[in-house]
Structures are given as C-alpha cells and as structure tokens.
ModelCIF file with pLDDT and N, C-alpha, C, O atoms, coordinates in Angstrom:
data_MODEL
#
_entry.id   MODEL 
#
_entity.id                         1 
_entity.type                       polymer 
_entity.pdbx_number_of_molecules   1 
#
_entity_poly.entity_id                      1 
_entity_poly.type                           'polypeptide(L)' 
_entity_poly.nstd_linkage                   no 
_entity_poly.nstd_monomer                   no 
_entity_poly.pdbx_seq_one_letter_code       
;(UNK)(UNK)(UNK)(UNK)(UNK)(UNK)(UNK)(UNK)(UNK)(UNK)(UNK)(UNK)(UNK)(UNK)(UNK)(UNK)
(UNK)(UNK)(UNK)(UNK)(UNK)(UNK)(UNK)(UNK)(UNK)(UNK)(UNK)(UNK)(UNK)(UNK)(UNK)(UNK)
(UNK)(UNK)(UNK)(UNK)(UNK)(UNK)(UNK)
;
_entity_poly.pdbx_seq_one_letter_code_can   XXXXXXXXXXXXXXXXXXXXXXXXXXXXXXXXXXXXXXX 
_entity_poly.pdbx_strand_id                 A 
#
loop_
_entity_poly_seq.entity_id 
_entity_poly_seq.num 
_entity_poly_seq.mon_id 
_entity_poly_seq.hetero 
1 1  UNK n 
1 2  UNK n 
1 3  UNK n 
1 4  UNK n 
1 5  UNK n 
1 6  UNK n 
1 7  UNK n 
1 8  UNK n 
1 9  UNK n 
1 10 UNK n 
1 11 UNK n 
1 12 UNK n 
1 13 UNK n 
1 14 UNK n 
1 15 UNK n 
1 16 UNK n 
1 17 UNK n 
1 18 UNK n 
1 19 UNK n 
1 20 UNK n 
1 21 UNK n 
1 22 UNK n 
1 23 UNK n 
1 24 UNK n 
1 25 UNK n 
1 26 UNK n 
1 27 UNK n 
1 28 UNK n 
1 29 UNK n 
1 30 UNK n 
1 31 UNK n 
1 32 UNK n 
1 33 UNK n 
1 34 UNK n 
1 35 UNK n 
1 36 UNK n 
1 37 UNK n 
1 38 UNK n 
1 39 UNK n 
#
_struct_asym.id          A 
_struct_asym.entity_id   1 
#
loop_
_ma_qa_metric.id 
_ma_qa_metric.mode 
_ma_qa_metric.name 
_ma_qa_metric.software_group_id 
_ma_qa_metric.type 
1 global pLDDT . pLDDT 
2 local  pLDDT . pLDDT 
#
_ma_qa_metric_global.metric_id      1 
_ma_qa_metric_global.metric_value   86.26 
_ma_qa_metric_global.model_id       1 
_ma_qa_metric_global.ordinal_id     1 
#
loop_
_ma_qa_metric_local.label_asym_id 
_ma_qa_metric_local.label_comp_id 
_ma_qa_metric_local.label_seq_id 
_ma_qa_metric_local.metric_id 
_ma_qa_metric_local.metric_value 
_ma_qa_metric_local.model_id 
_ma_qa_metric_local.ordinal_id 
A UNK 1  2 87.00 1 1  
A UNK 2  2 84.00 1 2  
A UNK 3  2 88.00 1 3  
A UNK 4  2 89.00 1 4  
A UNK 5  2 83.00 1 5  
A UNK 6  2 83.00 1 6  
A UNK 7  2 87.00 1 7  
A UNK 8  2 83.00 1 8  
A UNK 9  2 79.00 1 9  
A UNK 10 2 89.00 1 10 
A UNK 11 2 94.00 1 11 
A UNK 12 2 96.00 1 12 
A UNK 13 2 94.00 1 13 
A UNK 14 2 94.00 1 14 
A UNK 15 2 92.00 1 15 
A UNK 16 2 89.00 1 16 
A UNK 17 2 87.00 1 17 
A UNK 18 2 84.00 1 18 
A UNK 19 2 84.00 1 19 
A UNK 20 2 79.00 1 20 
A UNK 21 2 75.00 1 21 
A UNK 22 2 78.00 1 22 
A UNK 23 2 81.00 1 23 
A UNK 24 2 84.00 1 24 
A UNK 25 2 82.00 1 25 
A UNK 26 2 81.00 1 26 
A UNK 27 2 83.00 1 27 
A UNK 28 2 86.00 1 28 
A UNK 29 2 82.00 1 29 
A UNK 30 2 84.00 1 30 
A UNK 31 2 89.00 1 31 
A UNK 32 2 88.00 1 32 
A UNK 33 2 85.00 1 33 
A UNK 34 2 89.00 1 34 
A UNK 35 2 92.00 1 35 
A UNK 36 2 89.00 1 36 
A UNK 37 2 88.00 1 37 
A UNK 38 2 92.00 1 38 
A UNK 39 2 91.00 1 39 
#
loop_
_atom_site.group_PDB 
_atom_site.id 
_atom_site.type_symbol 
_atom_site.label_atom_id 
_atom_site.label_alt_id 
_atom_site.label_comp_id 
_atom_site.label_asym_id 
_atom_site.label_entity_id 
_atom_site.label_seq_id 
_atom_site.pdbx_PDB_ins_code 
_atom_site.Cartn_x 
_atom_site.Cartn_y 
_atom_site.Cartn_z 
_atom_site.occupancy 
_atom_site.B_iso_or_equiv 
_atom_site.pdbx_formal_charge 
_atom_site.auth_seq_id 
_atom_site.auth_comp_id 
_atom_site.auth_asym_id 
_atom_site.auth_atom_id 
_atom_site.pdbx_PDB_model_num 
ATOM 1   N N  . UNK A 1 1  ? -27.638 -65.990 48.764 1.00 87.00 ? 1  UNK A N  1 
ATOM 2   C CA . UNK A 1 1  ? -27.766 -64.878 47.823 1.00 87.00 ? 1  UNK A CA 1 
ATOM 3   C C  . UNK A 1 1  ? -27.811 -63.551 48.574 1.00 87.00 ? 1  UNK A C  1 
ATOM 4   O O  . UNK A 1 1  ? -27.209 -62.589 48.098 1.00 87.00 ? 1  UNK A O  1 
ATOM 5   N N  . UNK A 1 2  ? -28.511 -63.435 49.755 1.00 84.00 ? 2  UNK A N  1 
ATOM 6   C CA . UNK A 1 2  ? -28.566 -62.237 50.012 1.00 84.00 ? 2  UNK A CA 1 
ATOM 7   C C  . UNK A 1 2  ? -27.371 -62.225 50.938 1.00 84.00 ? 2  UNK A C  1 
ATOM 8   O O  . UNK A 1 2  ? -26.733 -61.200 50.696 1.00 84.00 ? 2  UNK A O  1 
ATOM 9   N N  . UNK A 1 3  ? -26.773 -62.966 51.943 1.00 88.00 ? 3  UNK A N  1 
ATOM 10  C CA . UNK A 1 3  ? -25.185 -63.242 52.441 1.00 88.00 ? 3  UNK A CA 1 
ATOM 11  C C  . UNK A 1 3  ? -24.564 -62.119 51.223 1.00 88.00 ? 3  UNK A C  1 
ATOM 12  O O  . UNK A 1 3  ? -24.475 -60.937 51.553 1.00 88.00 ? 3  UNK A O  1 
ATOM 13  N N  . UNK A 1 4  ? -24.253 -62.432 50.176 1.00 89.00 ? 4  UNK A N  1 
ATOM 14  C CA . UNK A 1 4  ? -23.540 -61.913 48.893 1.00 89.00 ? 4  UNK A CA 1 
ATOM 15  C C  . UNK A 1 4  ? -23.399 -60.851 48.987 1.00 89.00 ? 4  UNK A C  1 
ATOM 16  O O  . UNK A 1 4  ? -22.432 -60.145 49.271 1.00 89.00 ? 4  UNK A O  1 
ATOM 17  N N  . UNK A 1 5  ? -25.026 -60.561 48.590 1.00 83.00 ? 5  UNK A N  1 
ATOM 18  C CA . UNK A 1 5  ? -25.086 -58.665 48.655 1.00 83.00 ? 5  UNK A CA 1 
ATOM 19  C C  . UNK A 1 5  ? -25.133 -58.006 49.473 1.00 83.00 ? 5  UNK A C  1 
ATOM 20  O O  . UNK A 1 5  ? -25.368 -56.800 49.396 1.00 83.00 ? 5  UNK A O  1 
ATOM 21  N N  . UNK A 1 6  ? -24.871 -58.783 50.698 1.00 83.00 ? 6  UNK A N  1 
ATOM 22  C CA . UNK A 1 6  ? -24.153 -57.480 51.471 1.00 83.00 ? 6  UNK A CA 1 
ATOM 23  C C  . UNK A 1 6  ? -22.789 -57.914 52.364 1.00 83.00 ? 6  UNK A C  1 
ATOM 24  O O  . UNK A 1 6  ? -22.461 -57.855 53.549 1.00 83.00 ? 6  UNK A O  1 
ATOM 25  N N  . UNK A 1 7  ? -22.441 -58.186 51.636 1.00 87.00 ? 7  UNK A N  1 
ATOM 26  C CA . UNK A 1 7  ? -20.442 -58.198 51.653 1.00 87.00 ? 7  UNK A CA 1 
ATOM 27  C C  . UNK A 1 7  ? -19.864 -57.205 51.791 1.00 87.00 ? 7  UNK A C  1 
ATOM 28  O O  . UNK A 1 7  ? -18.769 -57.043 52.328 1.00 87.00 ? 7  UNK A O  1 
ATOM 29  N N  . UNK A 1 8  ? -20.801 -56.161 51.143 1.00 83.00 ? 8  UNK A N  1 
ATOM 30  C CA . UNK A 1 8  ? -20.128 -54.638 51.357 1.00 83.00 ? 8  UNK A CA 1 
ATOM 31  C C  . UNK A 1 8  ? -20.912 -53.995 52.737 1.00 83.00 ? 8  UNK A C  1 
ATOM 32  O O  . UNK A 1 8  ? -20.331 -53.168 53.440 1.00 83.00 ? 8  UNK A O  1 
ATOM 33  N N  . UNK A 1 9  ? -21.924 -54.340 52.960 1.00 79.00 ? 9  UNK A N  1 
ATOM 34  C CA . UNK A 1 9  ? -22.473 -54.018 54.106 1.00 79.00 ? 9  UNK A CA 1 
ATOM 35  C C  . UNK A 1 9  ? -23.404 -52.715 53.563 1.00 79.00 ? 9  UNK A C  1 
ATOM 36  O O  . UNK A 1 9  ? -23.221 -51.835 54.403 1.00 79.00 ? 9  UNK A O  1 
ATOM 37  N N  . UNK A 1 10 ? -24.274 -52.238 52.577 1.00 89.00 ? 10 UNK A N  1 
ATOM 38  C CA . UNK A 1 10 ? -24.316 -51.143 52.175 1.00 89.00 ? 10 UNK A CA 1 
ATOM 39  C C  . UNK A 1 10 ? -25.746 -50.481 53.025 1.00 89.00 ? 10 UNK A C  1 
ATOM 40  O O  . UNK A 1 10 ? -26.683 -51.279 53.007 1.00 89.00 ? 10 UNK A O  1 
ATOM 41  N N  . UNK A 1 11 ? -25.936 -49.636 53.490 1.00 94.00 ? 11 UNK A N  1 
ATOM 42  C CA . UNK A 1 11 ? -27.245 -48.988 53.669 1.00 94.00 ? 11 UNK A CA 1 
ATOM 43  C C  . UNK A 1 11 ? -28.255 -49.380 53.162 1.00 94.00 ? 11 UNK A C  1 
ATOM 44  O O  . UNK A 1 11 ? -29.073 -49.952 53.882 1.00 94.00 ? 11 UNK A O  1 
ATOM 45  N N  . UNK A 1 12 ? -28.398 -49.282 52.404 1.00 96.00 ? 12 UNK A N  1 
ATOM 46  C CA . UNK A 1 12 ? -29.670 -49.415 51.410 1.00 96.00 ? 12 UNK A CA 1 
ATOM 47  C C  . UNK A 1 12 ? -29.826 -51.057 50.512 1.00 96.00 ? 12 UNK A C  1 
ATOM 48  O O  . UNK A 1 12 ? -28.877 -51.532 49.889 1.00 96.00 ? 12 UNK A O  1 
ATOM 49  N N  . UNK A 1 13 ? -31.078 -51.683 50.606 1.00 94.00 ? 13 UNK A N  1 
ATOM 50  C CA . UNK A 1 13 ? -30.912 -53.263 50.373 1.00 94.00 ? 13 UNK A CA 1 
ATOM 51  C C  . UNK A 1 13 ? -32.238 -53.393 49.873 1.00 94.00 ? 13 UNK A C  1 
ATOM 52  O O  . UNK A 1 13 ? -33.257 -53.242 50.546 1.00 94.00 ? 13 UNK A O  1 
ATOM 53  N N  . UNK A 1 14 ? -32.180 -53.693 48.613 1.00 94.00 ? 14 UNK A N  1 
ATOM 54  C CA . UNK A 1 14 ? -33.549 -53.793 47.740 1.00 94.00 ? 14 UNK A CA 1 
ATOM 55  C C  . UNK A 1 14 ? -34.029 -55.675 47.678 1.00 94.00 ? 14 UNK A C  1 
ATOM 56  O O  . UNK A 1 14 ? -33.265 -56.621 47.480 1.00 94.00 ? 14 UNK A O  1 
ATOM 57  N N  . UNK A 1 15 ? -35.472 -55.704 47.915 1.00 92.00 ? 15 UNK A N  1 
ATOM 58  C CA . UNK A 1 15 ? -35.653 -57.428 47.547 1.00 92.00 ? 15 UNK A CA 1 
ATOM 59  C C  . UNK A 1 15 ? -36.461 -57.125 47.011 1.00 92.00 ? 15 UNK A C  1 
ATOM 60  O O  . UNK A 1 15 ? -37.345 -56.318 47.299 1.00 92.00 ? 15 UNK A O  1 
ATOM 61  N N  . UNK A 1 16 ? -36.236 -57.953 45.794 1.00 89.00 ? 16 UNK A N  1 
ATOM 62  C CA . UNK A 1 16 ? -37.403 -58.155 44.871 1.00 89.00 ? 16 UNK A CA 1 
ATOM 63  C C  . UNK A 1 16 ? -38.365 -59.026 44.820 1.00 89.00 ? 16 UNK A C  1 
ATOM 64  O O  . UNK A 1 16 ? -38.463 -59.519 43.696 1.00 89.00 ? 16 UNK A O  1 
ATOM 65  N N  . UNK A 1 17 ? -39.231 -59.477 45.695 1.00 87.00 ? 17 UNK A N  1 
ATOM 66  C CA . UNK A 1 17 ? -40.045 -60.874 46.039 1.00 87.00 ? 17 UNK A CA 1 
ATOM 67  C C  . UNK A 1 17 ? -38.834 -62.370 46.339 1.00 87.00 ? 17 UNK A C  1 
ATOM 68  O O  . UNK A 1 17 ? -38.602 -63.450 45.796 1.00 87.00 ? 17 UNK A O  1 
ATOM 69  N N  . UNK A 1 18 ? -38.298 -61.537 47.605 1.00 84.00 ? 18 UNK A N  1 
ATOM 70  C CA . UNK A 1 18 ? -37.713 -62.772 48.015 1.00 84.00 ? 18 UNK A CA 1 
ATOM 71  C C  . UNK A 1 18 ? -37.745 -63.552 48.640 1.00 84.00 ? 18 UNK A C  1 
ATOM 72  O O  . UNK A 1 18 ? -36.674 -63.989 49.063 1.00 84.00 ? 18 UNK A O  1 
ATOM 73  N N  . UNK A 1 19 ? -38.722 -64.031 48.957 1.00 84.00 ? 19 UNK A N  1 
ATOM 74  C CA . UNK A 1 19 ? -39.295 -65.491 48.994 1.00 84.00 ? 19 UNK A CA 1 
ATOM 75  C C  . UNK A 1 19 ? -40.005 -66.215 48.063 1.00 84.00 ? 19 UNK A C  1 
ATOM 76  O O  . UNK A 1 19 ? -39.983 -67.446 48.036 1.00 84.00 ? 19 UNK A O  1 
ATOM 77  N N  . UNK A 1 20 ? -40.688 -65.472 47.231 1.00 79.00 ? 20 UNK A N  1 
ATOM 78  C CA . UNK A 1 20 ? -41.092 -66.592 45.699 1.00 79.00 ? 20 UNK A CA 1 
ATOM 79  C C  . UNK A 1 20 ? -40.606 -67.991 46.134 1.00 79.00 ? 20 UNK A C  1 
ATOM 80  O O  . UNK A 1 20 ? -39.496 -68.228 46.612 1.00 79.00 ? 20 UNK A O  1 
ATOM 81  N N  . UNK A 1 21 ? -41.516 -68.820 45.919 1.00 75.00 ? 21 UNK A N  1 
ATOM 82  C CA . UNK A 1 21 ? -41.184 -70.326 45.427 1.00 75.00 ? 21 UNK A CA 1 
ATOM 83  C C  . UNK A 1 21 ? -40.523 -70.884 46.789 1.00 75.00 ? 21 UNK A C  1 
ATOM 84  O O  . UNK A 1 21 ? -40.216 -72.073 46.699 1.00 75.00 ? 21 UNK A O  1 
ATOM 85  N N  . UNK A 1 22 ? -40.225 -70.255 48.088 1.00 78.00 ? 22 UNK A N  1 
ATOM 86  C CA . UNK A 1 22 ? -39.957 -70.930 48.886 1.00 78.00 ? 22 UNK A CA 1 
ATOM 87  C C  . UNK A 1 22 ? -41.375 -71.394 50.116 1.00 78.00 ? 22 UNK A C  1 
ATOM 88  O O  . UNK A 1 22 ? -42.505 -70.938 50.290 1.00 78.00 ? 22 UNK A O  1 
ATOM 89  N N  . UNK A 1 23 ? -40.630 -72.438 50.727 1.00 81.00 ? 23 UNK A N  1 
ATOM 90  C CA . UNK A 1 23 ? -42.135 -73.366 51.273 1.00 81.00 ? 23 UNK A CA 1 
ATOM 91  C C  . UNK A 1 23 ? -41.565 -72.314 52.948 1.00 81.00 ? 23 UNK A C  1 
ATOM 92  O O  . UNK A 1 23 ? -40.671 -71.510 53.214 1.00 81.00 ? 23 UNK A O  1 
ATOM 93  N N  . UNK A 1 24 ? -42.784 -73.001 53.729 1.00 84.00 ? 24 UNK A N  1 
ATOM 94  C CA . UNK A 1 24 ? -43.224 -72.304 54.861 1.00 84.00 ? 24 UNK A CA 1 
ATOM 95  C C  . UNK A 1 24 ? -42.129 -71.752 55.825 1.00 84.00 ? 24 UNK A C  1 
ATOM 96  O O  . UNK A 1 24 ? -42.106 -70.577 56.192 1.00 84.00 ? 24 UNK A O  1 
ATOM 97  N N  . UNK A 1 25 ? -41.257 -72.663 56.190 1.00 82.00 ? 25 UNK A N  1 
ATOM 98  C CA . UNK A 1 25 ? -40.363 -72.732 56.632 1.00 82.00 ? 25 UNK A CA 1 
ATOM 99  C C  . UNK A 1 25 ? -39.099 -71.959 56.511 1.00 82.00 ? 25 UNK A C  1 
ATOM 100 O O  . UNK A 1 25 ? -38.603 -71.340 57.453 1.00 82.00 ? 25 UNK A O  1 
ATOM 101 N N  . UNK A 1 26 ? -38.553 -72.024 55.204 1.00 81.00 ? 26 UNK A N  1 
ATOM 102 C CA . UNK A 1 26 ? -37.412 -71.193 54.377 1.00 81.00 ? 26 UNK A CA 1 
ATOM 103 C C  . UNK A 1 26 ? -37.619 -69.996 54.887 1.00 81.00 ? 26 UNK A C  1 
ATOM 104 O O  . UNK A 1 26 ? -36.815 -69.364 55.573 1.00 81.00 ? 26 UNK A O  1 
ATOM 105 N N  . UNK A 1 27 ? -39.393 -69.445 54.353 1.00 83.00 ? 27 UNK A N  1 
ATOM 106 C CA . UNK A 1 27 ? -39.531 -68.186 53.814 1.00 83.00 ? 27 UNK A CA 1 
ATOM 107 C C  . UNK A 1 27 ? -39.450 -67.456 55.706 1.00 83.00 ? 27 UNK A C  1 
ATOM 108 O O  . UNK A 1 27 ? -38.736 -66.514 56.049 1.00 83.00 ? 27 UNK A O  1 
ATOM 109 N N  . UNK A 1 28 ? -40.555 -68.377 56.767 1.00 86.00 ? 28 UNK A N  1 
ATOM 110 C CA . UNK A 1 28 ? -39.786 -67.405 57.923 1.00 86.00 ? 28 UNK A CA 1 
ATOM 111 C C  . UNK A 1 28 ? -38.558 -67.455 58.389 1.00 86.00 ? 28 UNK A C  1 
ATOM 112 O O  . UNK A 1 28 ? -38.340 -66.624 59.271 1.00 86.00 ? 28 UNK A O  1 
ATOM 113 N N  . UNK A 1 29 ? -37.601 -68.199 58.079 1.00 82.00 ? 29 UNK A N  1 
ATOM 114 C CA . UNK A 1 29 ? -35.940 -68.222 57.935 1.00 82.00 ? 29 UNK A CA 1 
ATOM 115 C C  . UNK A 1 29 ? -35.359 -66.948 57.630 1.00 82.00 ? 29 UNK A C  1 
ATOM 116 O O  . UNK A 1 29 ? -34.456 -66.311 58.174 1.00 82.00 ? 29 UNK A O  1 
ATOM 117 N N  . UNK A 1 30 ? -36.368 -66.638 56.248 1.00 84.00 ? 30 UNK A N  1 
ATOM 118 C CA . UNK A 1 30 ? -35.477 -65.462 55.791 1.00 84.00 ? 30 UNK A CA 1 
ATOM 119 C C  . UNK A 1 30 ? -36.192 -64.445 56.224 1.00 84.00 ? 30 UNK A C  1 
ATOM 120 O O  . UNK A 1 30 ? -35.632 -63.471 55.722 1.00 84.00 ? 30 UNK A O  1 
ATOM 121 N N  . UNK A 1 31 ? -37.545 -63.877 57.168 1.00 89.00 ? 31 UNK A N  1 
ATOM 122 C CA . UNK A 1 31 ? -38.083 -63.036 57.492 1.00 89.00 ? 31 UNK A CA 1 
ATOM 123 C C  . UNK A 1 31 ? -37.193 -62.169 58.338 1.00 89.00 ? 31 UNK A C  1 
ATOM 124 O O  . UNK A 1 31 ? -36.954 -60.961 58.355 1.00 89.00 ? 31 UNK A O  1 
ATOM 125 N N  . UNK A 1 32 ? -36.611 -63.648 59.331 1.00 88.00 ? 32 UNK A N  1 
ATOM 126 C CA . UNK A 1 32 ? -35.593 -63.590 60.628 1.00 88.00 ? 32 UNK A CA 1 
ATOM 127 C C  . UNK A 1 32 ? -34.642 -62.868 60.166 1.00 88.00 ? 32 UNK A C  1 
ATOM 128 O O  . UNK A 1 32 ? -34.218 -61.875 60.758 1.00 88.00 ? 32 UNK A O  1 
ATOM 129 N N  . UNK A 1 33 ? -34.103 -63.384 58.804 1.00 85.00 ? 33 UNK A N  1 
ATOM 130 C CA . UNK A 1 33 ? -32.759 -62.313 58.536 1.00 85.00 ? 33 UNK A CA 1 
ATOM 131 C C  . UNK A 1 33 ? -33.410 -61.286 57.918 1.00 85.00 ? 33 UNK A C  1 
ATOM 132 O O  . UNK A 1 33 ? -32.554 -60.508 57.496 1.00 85.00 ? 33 UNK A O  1 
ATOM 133 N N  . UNK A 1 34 ? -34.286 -60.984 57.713 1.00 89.00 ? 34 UNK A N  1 
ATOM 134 C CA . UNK A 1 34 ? -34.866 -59.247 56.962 1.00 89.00 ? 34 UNK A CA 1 
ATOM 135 C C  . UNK A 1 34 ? -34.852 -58.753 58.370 1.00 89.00 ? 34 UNK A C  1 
ATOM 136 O O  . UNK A 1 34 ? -33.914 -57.999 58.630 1.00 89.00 ? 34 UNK A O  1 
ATOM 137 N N  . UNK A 1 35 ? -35.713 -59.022 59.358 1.00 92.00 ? 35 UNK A N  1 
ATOM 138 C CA . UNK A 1 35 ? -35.741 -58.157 60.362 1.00 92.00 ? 35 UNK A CA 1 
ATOM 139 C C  . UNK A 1 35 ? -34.315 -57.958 61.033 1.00 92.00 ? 35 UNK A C  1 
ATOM 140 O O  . UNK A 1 35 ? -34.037 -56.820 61.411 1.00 92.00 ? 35 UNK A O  1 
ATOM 141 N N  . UNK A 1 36 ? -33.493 -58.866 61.188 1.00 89.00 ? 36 UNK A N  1 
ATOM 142 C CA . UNK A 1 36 ? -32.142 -58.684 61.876 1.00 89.00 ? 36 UNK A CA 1 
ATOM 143 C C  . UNK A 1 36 ? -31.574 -57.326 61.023 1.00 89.00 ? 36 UNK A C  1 
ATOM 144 O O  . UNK A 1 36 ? -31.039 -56.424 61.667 1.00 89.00 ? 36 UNK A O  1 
ATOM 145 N N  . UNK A 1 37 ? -31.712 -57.219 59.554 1.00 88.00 ? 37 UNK A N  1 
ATOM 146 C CA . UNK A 1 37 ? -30.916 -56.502 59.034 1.00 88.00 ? 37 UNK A CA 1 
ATOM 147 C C  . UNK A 1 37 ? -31.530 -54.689 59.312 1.00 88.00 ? 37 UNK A C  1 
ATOM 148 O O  . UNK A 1 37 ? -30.962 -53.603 59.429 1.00 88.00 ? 37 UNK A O  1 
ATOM 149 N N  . UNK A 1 38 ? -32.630 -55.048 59.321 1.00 92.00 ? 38 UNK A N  1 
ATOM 150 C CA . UNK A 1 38 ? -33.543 -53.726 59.902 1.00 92.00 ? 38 UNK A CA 1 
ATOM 151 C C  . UNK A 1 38 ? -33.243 -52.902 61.123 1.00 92.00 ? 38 UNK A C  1 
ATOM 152 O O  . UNK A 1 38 ? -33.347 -51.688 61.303 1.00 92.00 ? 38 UNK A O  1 
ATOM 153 N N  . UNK A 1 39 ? -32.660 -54.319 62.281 1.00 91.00 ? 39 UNK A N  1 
ATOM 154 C CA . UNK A 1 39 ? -32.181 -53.917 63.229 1.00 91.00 ? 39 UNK A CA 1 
ATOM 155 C C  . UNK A 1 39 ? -31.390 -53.455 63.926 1.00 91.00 ? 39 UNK A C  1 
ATOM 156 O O  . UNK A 1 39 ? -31.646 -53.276 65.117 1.00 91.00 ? 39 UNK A O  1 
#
C-alpha cells in the first residue's frame, strides 16, 4: 500500500495510523521503510 503511493515519488506523505492491527514484527518492517523515506 504504501509502495503505491509513492509511484509518483511525491514530497509530502501522510500515514494515517499505519501500523494498526499489525503484530511486532510487520510494524518494525514498516518503521524501516518510514525512516528510509525520511532519509
């Protein structure tokens, strides 16, 4: 899902509680890609 939205590559990237409902693992999966995108 978040792959998706940024197809365009845009500046600016809103999450709305995105990790909800995911278990321990997933959620630092996707921490890894928040910070990469920061970076």
């Amino acid at each position: 899902d978040l792959a998706i939205s940024l197809l365009l590559t845009p500046p600016v990237v809103f999450l709305d509680e995105p990790t909800t409902g995911l278990d321990t693992r997933s959620r630092q999966e996707l921490w890894d890609v928040i910070r990469s995108l920061a970076a």
